[in-house]
PDB file of N, CA and C in Angstrom:
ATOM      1  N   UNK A   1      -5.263  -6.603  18.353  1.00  0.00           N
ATOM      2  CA  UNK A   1      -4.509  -6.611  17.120  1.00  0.00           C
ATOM      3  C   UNK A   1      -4.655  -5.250  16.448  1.00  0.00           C
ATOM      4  N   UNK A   2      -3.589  -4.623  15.916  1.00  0.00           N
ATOM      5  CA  UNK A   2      -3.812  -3.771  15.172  1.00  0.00           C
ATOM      6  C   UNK A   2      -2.899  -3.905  13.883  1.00  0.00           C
ATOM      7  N   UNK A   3      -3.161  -2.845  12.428  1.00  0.00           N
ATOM      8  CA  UNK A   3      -2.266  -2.911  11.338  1.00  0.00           C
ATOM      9  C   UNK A   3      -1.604  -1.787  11.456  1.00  0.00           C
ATOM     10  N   UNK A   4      -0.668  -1.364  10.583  1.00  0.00           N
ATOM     11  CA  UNK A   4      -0.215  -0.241  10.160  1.00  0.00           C
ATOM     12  C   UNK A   4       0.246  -0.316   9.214  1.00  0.00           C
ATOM     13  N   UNK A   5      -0.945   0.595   8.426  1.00  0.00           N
ATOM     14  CA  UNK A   5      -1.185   1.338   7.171  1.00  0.00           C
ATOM     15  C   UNK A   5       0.277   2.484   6.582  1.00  0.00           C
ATOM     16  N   UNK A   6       1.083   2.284   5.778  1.00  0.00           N
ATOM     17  CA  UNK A   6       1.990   3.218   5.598  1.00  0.00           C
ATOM     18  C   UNK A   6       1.593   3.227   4.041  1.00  0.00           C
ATOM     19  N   UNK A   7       1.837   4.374   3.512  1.00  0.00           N
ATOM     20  CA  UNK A   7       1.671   4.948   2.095  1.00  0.00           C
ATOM     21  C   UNK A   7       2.656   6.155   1.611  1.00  0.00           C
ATOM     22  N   UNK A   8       3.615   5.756   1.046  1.00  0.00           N
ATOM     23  CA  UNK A   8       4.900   6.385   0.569  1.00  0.00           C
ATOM     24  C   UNK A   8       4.175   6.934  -0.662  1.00  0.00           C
ATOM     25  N   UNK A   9       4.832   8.483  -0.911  1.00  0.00           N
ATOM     26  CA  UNK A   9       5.290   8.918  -2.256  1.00  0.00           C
ATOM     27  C   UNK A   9       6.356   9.187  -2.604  1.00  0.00           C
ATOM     28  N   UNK A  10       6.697   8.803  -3.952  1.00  0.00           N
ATOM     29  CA  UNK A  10       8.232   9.336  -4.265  1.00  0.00           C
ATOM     30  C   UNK A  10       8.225  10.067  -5.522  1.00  0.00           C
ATOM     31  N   UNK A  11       8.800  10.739  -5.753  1.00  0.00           N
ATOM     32  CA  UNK A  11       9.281  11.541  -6.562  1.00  0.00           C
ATOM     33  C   UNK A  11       9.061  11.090  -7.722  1.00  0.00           C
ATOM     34  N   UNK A  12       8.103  11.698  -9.154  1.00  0.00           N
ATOM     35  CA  UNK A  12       7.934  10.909 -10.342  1.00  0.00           C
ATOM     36  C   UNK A  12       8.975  10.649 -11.003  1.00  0.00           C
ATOM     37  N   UNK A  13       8.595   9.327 -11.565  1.00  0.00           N
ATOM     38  CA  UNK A  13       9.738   8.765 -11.982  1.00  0.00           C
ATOM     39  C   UNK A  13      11.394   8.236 -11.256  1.00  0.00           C
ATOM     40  N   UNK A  14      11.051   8.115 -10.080  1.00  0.00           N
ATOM     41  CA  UNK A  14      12.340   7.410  -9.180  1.00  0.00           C
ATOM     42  C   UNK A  14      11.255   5.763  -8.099  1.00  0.00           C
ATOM     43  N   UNK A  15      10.209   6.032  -8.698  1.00  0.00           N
ATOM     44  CA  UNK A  15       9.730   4.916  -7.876  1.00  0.00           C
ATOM     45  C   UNK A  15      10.187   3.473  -7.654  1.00  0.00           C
ATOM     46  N   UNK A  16      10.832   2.992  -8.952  1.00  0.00           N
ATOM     47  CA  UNK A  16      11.564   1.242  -9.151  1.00  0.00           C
ATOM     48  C   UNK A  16      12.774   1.436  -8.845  1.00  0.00           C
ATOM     49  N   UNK A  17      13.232   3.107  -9.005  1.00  0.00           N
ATOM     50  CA  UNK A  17      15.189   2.559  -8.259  1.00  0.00           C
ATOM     51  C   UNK A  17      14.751   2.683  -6.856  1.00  0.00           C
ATOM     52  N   UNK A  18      13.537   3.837  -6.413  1.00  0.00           N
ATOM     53  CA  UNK A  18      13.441   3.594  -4.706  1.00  0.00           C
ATOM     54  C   UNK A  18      12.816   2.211  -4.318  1.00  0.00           C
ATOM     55  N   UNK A  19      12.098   0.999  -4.617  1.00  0.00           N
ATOM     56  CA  UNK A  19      11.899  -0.150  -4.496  1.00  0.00           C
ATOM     57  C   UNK A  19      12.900  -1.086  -4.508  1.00  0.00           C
ATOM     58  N   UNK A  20      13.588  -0.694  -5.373  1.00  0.00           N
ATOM     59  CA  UNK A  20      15.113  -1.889  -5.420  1.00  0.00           C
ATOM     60  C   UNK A  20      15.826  -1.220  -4.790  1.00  0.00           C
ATOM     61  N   UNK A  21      16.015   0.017  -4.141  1.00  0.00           N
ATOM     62  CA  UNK A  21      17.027  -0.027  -2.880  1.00  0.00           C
ATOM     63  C   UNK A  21      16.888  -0.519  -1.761  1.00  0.00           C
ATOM     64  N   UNK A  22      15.379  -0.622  -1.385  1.00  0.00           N
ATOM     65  CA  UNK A  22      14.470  -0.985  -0.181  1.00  0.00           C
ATOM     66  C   UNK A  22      14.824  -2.401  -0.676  1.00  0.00           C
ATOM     67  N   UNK A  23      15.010  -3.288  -1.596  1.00  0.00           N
ATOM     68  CA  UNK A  23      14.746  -4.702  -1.665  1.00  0.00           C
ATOM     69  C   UNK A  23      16.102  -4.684  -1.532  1.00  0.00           C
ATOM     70  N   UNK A  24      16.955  -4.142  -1.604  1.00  0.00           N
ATOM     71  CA  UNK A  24      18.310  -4.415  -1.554  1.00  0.00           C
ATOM     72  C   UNK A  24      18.721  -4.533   0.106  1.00  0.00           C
ATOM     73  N   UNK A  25      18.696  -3.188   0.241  1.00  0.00           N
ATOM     74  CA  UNK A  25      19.065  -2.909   1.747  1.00  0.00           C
ATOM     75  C   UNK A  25      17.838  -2.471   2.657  1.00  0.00           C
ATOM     76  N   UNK A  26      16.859  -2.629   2.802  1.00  0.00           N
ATOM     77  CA  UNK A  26      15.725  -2.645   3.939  1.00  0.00           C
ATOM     78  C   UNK A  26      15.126  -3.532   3.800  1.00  0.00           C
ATOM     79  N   UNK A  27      14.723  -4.761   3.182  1.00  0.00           N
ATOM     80  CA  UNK A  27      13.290  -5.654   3.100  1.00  0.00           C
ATOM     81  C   UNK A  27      14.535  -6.633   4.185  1.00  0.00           C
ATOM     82  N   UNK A  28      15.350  -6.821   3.932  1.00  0.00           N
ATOM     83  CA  UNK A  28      15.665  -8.299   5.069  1.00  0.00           C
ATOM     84  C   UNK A  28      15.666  -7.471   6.287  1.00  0.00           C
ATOM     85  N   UNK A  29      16.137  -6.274   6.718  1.00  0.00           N
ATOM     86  CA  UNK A  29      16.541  -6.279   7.774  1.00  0.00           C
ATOM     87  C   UNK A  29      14.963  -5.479   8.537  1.00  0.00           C
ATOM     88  N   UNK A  30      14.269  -4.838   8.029  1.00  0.00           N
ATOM     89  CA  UNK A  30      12.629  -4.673   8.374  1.00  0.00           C
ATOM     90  C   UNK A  30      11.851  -6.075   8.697  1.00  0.00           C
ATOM     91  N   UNK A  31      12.089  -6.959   8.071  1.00  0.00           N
ATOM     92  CA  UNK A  31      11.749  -8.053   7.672  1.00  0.00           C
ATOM     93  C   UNK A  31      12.029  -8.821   9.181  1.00  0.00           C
ATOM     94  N   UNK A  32      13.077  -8.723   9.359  1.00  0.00           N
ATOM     95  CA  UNK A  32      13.485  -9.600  10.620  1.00  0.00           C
ATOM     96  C   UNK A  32      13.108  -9.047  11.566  1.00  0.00           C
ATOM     97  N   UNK A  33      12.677  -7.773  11.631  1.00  0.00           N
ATOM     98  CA  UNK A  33      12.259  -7.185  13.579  1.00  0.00           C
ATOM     99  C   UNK A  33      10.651  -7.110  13.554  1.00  0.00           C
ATOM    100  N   UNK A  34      10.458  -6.578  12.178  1.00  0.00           N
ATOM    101  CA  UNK A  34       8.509  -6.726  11.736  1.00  0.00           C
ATOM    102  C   UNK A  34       7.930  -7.846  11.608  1.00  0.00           C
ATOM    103  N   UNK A  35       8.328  -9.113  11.130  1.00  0.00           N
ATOM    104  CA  UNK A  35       7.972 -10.096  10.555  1.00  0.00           C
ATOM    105  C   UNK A  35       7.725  -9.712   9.113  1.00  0.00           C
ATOM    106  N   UNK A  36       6.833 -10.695   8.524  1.00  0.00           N
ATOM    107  CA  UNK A  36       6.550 -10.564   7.187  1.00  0.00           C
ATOM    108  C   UNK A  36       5.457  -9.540   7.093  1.00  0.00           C
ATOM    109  N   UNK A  37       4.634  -8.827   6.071  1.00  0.00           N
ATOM    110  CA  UNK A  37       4.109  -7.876   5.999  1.00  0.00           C
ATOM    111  C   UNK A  37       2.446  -8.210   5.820  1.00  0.00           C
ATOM    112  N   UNK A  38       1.939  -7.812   5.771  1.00  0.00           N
ATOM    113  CA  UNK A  38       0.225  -8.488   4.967  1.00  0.00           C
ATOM    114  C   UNK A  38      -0.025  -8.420   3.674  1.00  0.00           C
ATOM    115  N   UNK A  39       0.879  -6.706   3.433  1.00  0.00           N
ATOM    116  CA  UNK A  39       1.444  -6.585   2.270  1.00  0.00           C
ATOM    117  C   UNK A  39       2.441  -5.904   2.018  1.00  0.00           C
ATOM    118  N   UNK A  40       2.745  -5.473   0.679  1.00  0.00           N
ATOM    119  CA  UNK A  40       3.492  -4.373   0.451  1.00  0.00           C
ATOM    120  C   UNK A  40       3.484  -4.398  -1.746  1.00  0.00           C
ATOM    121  N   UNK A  41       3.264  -3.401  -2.361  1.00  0.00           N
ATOM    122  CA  UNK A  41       2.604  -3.308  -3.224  1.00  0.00           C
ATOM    123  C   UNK A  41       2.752  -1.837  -3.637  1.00  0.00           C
ATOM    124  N   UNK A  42       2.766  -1.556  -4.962  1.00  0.00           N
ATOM    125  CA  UNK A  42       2.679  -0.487  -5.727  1.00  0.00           C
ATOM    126  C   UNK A  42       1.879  -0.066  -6.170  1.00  0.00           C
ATOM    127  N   UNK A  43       0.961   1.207  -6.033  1.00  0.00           N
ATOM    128  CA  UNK A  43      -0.334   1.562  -6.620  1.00  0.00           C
ATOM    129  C   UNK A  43      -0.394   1.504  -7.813  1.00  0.00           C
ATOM    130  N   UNK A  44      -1.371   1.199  -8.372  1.00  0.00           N
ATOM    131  CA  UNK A  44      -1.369   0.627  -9.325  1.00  0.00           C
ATOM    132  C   UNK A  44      -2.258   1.701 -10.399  1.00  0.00           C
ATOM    133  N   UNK A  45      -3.217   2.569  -9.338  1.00  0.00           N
ATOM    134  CA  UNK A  45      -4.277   3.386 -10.461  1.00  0.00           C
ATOM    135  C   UNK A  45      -4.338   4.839  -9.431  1.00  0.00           C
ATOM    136  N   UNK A  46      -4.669   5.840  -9.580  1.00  0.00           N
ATOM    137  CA  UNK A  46      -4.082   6.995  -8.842  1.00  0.00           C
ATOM    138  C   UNK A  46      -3.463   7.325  -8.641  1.00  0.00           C
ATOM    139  N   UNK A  47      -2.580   7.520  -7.474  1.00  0.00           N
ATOM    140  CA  UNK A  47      -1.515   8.169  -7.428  1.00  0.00           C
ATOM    141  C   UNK A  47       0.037   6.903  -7.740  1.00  0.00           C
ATOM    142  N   UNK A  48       0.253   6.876  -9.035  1.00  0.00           N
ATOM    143  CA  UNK A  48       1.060   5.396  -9.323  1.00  0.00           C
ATOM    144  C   UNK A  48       2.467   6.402  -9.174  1.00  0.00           C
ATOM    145  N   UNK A  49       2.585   7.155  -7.935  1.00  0.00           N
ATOM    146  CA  UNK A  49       4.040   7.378  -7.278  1.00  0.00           C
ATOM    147  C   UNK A  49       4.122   6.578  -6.209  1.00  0.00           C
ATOM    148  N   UNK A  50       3.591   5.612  -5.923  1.00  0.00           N
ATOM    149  CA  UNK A  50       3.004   5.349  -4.389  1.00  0.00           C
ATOM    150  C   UNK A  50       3.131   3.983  -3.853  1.00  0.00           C
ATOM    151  N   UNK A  51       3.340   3.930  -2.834  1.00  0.00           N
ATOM    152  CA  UNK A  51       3.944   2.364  -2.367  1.00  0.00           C
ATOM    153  C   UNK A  51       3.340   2.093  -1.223  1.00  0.00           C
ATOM    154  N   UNK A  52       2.479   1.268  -0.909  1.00  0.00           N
ATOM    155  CA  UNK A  52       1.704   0.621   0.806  1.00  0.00           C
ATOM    156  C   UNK A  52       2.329  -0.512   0.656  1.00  0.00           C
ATOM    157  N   UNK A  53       2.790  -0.211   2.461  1.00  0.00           N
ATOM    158  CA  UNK A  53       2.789  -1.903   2.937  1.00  0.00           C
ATOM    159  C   UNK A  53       1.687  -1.495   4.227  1.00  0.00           C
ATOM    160  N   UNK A  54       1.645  -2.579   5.073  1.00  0.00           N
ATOM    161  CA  UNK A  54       0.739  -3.346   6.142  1.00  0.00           C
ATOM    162  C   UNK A  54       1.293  -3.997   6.898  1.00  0.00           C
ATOM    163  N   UNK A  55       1.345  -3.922   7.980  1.00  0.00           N
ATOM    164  CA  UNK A  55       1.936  -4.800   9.017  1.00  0.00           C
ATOM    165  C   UNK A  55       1.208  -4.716  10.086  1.00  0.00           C
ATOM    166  N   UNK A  56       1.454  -6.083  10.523  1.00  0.00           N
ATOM    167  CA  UNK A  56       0.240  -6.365  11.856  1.00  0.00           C
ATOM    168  C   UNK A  56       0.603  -6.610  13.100  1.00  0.00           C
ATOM    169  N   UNK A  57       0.486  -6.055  14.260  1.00  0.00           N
ATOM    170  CA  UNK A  57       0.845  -6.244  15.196  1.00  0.00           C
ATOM    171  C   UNK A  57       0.180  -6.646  16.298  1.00  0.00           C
ATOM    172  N   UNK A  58       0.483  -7.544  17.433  1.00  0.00           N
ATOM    173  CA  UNK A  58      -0.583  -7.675  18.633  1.00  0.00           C
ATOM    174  C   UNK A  58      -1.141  -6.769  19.136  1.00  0.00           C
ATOM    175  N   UNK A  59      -0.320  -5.634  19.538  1.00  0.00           N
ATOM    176  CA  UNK A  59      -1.180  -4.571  20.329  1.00  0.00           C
ATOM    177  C   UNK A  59       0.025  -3.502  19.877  1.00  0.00           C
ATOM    178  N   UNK A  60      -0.204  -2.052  20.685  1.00  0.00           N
ATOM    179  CA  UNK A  60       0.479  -0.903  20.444  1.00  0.00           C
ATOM    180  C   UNK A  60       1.851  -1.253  21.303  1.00  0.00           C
ATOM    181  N   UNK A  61       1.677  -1.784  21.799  1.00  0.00           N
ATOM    182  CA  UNK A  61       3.283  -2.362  22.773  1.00  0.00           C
ATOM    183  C   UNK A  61       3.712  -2.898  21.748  1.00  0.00           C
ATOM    184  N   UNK A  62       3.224  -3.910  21.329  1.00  0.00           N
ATOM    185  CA  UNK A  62       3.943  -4.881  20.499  1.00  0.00           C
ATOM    186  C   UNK A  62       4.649  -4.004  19.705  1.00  0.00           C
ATOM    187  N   UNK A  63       3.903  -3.280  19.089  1.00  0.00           N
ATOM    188  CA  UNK A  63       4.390  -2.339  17.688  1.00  0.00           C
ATOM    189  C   UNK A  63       5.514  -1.601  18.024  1.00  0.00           C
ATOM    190  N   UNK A  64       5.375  -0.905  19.625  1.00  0.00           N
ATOM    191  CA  UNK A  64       6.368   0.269  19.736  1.00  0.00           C
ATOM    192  C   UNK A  64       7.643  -0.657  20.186  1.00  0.00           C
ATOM    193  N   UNK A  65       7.713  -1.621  20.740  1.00  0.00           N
ATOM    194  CA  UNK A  65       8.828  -2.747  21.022  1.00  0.00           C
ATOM    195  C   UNK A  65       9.182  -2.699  19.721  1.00  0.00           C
ATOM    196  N   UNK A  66       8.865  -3.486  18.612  1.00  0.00           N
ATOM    197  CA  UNK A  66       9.637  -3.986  17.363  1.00  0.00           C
ATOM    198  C   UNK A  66       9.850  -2.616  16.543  1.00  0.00           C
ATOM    199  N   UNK A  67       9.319  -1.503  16.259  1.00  0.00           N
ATOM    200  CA  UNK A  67       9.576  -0.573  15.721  1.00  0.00           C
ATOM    201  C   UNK A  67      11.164   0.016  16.243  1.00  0.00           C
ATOM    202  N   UNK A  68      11.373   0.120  17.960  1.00  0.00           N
ATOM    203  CA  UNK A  68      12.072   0.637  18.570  1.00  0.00           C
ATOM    204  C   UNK A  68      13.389  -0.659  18.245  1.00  0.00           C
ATOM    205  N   UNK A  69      13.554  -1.439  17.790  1.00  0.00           N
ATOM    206  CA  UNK A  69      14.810  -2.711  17.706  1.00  0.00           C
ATOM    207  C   UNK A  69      15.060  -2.369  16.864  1.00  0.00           C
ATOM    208  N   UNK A  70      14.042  -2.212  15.839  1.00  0.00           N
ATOM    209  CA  UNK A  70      14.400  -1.322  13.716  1.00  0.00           C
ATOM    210  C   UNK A  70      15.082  -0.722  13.994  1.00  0.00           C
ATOM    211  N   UNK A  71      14.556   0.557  14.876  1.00  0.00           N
ATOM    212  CA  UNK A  71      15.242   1.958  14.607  1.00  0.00           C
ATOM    213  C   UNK A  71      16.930   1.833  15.256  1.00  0.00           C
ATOM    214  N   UNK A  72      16.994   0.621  16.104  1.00  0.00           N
ATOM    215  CA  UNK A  72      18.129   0.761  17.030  1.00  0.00           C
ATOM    216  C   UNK A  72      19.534   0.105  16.376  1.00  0.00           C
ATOM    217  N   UNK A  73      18.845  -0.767  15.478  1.00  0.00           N
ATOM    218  CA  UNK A  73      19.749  -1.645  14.132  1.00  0.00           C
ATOM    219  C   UNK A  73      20.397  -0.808  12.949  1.00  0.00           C
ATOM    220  N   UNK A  74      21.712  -1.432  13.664  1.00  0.00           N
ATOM    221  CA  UNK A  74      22.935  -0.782  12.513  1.00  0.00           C
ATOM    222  C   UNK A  74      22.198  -0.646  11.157  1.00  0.00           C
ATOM    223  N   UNK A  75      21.768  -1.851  10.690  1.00  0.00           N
ATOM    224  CA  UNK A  75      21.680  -1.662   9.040  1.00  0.00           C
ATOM    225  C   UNK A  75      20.521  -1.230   8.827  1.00  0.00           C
ATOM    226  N   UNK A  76      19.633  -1.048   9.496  1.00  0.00           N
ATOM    227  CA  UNK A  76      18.356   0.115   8.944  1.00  0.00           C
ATOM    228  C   UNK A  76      18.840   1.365   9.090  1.00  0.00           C
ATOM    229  N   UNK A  77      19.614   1.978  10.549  1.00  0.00           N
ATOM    230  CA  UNK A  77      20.130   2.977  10.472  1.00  0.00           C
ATOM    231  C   UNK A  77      20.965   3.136   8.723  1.00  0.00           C
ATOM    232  N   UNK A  78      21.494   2.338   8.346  1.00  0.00           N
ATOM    233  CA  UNK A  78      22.446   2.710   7.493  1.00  0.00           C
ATOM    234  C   UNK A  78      21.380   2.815   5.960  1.00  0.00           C
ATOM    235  N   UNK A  79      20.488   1.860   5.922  1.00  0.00           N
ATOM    236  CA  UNK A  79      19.388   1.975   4.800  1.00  0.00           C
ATOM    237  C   UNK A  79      18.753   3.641   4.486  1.00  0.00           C
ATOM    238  N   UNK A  80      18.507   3.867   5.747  1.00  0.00           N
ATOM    239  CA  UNK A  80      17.795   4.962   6.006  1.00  0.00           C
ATOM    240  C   UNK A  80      18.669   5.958   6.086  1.00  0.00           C
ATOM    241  N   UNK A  81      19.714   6.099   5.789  1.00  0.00           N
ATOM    242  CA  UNK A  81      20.798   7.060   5.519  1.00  0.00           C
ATOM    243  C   UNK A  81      21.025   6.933   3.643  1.00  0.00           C
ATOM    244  N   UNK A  82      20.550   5.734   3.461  1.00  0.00           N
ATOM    245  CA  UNK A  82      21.004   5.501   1.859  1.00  0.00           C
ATOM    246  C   UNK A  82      19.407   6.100   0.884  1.00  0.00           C
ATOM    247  N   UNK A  83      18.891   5.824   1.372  1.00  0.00           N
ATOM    248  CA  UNK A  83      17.220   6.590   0.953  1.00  0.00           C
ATOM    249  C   UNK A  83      17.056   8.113   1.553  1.00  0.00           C
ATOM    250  N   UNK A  84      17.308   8.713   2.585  1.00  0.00           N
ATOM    251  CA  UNK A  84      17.329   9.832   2.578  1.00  0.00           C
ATOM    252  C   UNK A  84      18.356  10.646   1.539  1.00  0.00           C
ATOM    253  N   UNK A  85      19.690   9.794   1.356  1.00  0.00           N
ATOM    254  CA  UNK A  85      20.593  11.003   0.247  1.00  0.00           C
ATOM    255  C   UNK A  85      20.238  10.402  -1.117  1.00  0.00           C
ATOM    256  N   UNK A  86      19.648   9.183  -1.174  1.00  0.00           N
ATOM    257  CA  UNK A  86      18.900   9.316  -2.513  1.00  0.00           C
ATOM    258  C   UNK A  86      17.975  10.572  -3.433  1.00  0.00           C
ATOM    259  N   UNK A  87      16.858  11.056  -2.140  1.00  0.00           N
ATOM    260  CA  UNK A  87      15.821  11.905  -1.985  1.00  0.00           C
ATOM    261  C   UNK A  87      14.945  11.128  -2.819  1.00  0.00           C
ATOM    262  N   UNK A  88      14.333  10.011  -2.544  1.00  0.00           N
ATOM    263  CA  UNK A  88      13.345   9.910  -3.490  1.00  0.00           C
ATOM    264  C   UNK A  88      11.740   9.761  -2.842  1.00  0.00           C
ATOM    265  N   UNK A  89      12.067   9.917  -1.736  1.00  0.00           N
ATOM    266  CA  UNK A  89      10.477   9.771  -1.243  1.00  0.00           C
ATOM    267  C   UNK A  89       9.991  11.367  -0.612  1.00  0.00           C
ATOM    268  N   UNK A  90       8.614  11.596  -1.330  1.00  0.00           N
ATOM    269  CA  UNK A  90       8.846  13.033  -0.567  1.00  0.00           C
ATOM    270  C   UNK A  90       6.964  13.086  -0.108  1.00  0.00           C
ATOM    271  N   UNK A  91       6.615  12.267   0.367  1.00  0.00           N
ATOM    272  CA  UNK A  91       5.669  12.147   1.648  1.00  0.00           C
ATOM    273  C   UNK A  91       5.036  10.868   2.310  1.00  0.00           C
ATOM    274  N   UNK A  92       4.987  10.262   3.565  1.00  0.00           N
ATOM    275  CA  UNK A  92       4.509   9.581   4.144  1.00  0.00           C
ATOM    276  C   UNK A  92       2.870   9.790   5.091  1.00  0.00           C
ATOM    277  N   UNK A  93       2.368   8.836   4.823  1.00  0.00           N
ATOM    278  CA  UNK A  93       1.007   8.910   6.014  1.00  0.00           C
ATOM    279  C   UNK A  93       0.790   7.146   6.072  1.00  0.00           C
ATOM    280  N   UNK A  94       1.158   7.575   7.634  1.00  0.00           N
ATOM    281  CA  UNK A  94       0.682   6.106   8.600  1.00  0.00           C
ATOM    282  C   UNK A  94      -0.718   6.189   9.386  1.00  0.00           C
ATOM    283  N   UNK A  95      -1.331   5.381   8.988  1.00  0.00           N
ATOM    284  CA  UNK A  95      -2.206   4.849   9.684  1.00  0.00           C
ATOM    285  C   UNK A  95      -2.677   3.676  10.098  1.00  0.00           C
ATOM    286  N   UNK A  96      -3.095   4.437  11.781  1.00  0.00           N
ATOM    287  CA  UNK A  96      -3.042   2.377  12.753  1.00  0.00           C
ATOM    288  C   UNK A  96      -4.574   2.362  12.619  1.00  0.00           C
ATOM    289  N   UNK A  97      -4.521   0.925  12.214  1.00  0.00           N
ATOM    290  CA  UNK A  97      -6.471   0.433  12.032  1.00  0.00           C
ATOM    291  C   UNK A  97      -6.332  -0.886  12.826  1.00  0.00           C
ATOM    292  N   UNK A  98      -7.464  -0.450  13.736  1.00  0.00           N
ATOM    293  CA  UNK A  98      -8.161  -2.594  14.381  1.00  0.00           C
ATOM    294  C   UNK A  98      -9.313  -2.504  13.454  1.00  0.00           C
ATOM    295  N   UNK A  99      -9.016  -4.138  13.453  1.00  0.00           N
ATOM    296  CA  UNK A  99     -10.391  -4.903  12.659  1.00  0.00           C
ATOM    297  C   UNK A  99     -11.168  -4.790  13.320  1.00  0.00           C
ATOM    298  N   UNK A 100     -12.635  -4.893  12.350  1.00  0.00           N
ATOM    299  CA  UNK A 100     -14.096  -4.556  12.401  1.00  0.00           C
ATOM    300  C   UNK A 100     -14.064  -6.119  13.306  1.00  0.00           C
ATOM    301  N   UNK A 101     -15.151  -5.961  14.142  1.00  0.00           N
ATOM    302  CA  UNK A 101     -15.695  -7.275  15.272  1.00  0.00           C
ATOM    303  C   UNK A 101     -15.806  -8.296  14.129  1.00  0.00           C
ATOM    304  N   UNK A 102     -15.940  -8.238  13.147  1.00  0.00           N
ATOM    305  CA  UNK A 102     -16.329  -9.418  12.301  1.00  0.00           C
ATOM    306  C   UNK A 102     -15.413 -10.103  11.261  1.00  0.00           C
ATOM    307  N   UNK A 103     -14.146  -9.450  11.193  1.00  0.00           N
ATOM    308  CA  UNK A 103     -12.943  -9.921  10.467  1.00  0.00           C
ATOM    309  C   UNK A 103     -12.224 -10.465  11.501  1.00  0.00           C
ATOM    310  N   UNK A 104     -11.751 -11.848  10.364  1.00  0.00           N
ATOM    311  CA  UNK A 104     -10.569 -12.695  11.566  1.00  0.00           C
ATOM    312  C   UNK A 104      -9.653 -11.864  11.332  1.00  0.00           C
ATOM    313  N   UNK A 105      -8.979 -11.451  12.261  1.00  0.00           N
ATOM    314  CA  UNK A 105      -7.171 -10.896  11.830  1.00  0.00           C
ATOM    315  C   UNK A 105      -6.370 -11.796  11.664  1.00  0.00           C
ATOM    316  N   UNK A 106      -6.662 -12.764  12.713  1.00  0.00           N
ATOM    317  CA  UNK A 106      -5.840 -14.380  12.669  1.00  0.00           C
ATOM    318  C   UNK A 106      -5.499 -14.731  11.625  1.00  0.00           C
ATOM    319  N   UNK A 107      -6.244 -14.606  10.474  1.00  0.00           N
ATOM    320  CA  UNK A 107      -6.331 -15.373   9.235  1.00  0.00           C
ATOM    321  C   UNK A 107      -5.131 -14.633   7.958  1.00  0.00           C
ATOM    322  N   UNK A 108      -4.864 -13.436   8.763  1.00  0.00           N
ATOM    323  CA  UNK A 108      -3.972 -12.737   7.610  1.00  0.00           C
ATOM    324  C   UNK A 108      -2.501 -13.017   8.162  1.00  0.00           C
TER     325      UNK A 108
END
């Protein structure tokens, strides 16, 4: 099992119109090739430009399979054309984490 850690910044002050475009046009259609998320959430204290989600996958196959159906889908293509001429996000860092021997992953 592994997660992936993503952590968006956007541009101060465009953070809730870039969330409601993503809820508009990316959360169903991410939604359907990712499954549901572990999370996804707005920082709340530091850097409050900032947006994590989490998603969990069986293994690195798993991940690069469902990532690769996203990218291949009309309407993410088209999301991701509507957020890039927005400009409101201006850095990403992903990171893949497995659980410690002693956390269920099962359970999330």
């Amino acid at each position: 099992m592994i997660f992936d850690h993503r952590t968006y910044t956007c541009r101060p002050g465009t953070i809730a119109t870039h969330m409601k475009l993503y809820e508009t046009h990316g959360w169903a259609v991410q939604s359907r090739h990712l499954g549901d998320p572990v999370f996804y959430g707005r920082v709340e204290t530091g850097d409050v430009n900032s947006y994590i989600h989490i998603w969990k996958y069986e293994s690195a196959a798993d991940r690069a399979a469902k990532r690769k159906a996203l990218q291949a889908d009309p309407e993410w293509q088209e999301y991701l054309k509507m957020s890039a001429e927005a400009g409101y996000l201006i850095s990403q860092i992903n990171t893949l984490l497995t659980p410690a021997s002693f956390f269920d992953a099962t359970a999330t």
